[in-house]
C-alpha atoms as a PDB file:
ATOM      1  CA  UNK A   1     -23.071 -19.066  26.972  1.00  0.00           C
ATOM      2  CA  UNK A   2     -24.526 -19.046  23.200  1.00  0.00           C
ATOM      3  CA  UNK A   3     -24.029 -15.026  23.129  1.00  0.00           C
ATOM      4  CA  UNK A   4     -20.354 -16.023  24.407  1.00  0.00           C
ATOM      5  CA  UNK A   5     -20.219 -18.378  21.903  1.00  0.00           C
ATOM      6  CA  UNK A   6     -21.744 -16.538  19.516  1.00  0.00           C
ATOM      7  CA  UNK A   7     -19.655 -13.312  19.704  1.00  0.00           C
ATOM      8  CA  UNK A   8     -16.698 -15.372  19.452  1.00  0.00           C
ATOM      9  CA  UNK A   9     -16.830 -16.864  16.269  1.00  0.00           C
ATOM     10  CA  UNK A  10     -17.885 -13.202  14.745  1.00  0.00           C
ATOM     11  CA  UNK A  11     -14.884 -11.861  16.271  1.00  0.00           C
ATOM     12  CA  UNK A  12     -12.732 -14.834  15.293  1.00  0.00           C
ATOM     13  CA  UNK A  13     -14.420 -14.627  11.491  1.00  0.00           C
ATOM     14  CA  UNK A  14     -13.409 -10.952  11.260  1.00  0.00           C
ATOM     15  CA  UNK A  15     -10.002 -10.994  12.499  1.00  0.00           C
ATOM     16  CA  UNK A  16      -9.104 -13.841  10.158  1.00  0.00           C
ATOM     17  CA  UNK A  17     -10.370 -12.390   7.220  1.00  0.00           C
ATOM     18  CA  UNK A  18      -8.878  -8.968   7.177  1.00  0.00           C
ATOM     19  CA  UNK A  19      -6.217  -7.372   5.233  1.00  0.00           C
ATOM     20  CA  UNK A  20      -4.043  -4.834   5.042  1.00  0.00           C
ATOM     21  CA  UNK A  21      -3.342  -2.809   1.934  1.00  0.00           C
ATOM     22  CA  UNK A  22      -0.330  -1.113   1.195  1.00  0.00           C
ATOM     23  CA  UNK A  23       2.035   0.055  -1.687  1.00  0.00           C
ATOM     24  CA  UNK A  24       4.693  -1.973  -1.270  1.00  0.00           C
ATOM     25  CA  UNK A  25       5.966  -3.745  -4.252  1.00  0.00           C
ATOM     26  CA  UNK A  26       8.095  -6.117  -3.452  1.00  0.00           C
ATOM     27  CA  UNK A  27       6.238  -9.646  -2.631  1.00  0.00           C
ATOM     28  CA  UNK A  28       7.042 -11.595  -0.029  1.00  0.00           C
ATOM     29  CA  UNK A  29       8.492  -8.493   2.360  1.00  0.00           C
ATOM     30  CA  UNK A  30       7.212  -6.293   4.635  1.00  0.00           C
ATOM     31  CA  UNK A  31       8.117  -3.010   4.795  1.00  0.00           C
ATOM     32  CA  UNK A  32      10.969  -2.003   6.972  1.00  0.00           C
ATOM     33  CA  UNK A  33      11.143   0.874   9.615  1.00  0.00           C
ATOM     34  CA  UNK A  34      13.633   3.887   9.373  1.00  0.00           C
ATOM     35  CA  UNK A  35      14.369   6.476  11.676  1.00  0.00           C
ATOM     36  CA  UNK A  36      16.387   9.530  11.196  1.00  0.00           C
ATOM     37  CA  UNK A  37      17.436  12.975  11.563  1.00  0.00           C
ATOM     38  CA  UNK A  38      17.591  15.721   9.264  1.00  0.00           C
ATOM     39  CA  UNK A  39      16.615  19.763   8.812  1.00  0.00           C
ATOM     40  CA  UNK A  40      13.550  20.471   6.795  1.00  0.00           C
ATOM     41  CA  UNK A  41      13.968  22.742   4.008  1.00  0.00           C
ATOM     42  CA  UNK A  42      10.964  23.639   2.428  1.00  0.00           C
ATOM     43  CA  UNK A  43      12.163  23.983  -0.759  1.00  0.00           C
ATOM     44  CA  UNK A  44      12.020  20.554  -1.294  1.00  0.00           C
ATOM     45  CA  UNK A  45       8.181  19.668  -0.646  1.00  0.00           C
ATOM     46  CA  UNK A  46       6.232  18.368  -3.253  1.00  0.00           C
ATOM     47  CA  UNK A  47       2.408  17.783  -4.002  1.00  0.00           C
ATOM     48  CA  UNK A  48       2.872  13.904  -2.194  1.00  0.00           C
ATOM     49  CA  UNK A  49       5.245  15.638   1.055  1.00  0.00           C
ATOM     50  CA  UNK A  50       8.929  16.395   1.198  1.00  0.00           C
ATOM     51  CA  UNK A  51      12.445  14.563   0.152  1.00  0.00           C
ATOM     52  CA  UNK A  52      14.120  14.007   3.025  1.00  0.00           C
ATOM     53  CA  UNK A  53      17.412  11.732   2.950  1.00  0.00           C
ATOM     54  CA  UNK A  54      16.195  10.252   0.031  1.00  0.00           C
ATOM     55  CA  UNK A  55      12.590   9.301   0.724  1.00  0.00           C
ATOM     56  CA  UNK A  56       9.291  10.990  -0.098  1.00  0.00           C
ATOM     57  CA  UNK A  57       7.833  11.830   3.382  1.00  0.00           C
ATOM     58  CA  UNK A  58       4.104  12.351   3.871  1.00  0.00           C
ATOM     59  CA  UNK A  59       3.984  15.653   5.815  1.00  0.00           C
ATOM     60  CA  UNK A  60       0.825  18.721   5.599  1.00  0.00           C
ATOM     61  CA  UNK A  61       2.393  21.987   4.003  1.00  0.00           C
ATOM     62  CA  UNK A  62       0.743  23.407   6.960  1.00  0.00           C
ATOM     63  CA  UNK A  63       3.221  21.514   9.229  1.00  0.00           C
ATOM     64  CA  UNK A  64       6.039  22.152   7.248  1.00  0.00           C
ATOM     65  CA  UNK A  65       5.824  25.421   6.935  1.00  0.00           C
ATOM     66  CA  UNK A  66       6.198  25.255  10.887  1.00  0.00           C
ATOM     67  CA  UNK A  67       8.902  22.946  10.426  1.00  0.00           C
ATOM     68  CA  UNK A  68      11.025  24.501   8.034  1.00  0.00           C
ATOM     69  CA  UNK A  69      14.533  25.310   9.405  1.00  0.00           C
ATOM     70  CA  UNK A  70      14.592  23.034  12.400  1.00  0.00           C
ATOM     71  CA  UNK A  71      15.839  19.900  12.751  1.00  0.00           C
ATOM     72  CA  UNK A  72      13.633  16.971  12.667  1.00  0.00           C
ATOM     73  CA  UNK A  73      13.894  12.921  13.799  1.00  0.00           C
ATOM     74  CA  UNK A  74      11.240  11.072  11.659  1.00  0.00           C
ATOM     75  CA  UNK A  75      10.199   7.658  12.062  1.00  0.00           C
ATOM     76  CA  UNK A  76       7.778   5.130   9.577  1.00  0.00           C
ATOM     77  CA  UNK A  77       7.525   2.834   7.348  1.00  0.00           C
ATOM     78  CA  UNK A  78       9.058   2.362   4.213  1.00  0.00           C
ATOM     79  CA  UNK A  79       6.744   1.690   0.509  1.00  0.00           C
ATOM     80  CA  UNK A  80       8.212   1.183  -2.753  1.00  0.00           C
ATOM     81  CA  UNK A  81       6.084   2.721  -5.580  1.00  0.00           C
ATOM     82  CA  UNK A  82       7.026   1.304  -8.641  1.00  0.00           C
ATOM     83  CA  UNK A  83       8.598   4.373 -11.362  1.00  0.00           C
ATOM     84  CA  UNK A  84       7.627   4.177 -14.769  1.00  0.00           C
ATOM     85  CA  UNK A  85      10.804   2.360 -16.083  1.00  0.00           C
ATOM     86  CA  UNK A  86       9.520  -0.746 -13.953  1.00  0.00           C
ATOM     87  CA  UNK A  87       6.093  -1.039 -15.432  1.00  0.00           C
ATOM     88  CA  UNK A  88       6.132  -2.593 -19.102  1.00  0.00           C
ATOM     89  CA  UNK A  89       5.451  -0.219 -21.954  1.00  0.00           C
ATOM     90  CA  UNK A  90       1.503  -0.269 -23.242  1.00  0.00           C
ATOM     91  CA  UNK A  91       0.777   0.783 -26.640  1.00  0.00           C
ATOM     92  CA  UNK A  92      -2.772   1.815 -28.430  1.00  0.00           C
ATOM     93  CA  UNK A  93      -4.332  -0.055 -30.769  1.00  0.00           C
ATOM     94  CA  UNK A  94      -2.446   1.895 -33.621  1.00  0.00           C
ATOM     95  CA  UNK A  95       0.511   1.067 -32.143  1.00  0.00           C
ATOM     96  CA  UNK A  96       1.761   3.835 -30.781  1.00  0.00           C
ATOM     97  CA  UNK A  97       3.534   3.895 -27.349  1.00  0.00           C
ATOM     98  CA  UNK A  98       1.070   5.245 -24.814  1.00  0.00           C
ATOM     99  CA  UNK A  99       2.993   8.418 -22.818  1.00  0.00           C
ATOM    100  CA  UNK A 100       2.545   7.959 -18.944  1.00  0.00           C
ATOM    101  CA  UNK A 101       3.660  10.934 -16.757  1.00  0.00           C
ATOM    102  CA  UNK A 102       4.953   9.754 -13.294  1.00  0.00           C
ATOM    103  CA  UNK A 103       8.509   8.977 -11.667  1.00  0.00           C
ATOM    104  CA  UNK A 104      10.768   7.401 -13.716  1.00  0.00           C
ATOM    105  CA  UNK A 105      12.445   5.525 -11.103  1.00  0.00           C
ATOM    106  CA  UNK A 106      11.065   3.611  -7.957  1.00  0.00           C
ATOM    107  CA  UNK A 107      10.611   5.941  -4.758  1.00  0.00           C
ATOM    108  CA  UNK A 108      10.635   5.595  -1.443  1.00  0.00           C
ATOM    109  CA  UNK A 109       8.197   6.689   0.646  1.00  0.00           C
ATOM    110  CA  UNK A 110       7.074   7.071   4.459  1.00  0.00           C
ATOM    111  CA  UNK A 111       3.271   7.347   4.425  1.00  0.00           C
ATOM    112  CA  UNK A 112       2.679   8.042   8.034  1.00  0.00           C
ATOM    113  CA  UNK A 113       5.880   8.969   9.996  1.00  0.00           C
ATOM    114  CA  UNK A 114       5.964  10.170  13.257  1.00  0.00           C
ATOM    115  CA  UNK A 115       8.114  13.381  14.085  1.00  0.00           C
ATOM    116  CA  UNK A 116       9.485  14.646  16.464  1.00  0.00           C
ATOM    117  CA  UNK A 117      11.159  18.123  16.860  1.00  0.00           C
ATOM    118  CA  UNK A 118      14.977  18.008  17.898  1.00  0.00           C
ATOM    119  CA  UNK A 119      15.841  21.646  17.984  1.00  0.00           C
END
């Protein structure tokens, strides 16, 4: 019964203690699910994944280069990273405007969709 006990209130300590990061920037809201369809075109892949209907989608090279040309229904969760023009300016201690490379605007991105190959 103590070992019962015992193991409980570990469990119980851990489970109410942990968190979840993420890169959502909007307090107060979780991020919401999207699902759509779309054909990959390679051609639009970046370092971070590919644009697809307007969001930056977390996807291997490897896999798209198998995926490129068919059509695609992709599923995840939605992050907001904050673009340049939402973060306030910093300057040096001359003065000068410090020059940050980046997005400009906010993007959307699905970190870990699932896919699934229509045709």
């Amino acid at each position: 019964m103590k070992y019962t006990l015992t193991l409980f209130f570990i469990l119980f300590y851990l489970f109410s203690f942990s968190q979840a990061a993420t890169l959502n920037s909007q307090p107060g809201k979780t991020p919401k699910c999207v699902t759509f369809i779309t054909k990959v075109d390679i051609a639009n892949a970046t370092k971070e994944g590919i644009y697809l209907n307007g969001y930056v989608v977390n996807i291997d090279y490897g896999q798209l280069k198998n995926l490129n040309g068919k059509t695609i229904k992709v599923t995840g969760k939605v992050t907001i990273v904050k673009g340049l023009n939402s973060e306030p300016k910093e300057y040096d201690k001359n003065g000068q405007e410090i020059i940050k490379q980046g997005r400009s605007e906010d993007s959307k991105h699905i970190l870990s969709p699932k896919i699934k190959i229509i045709k």
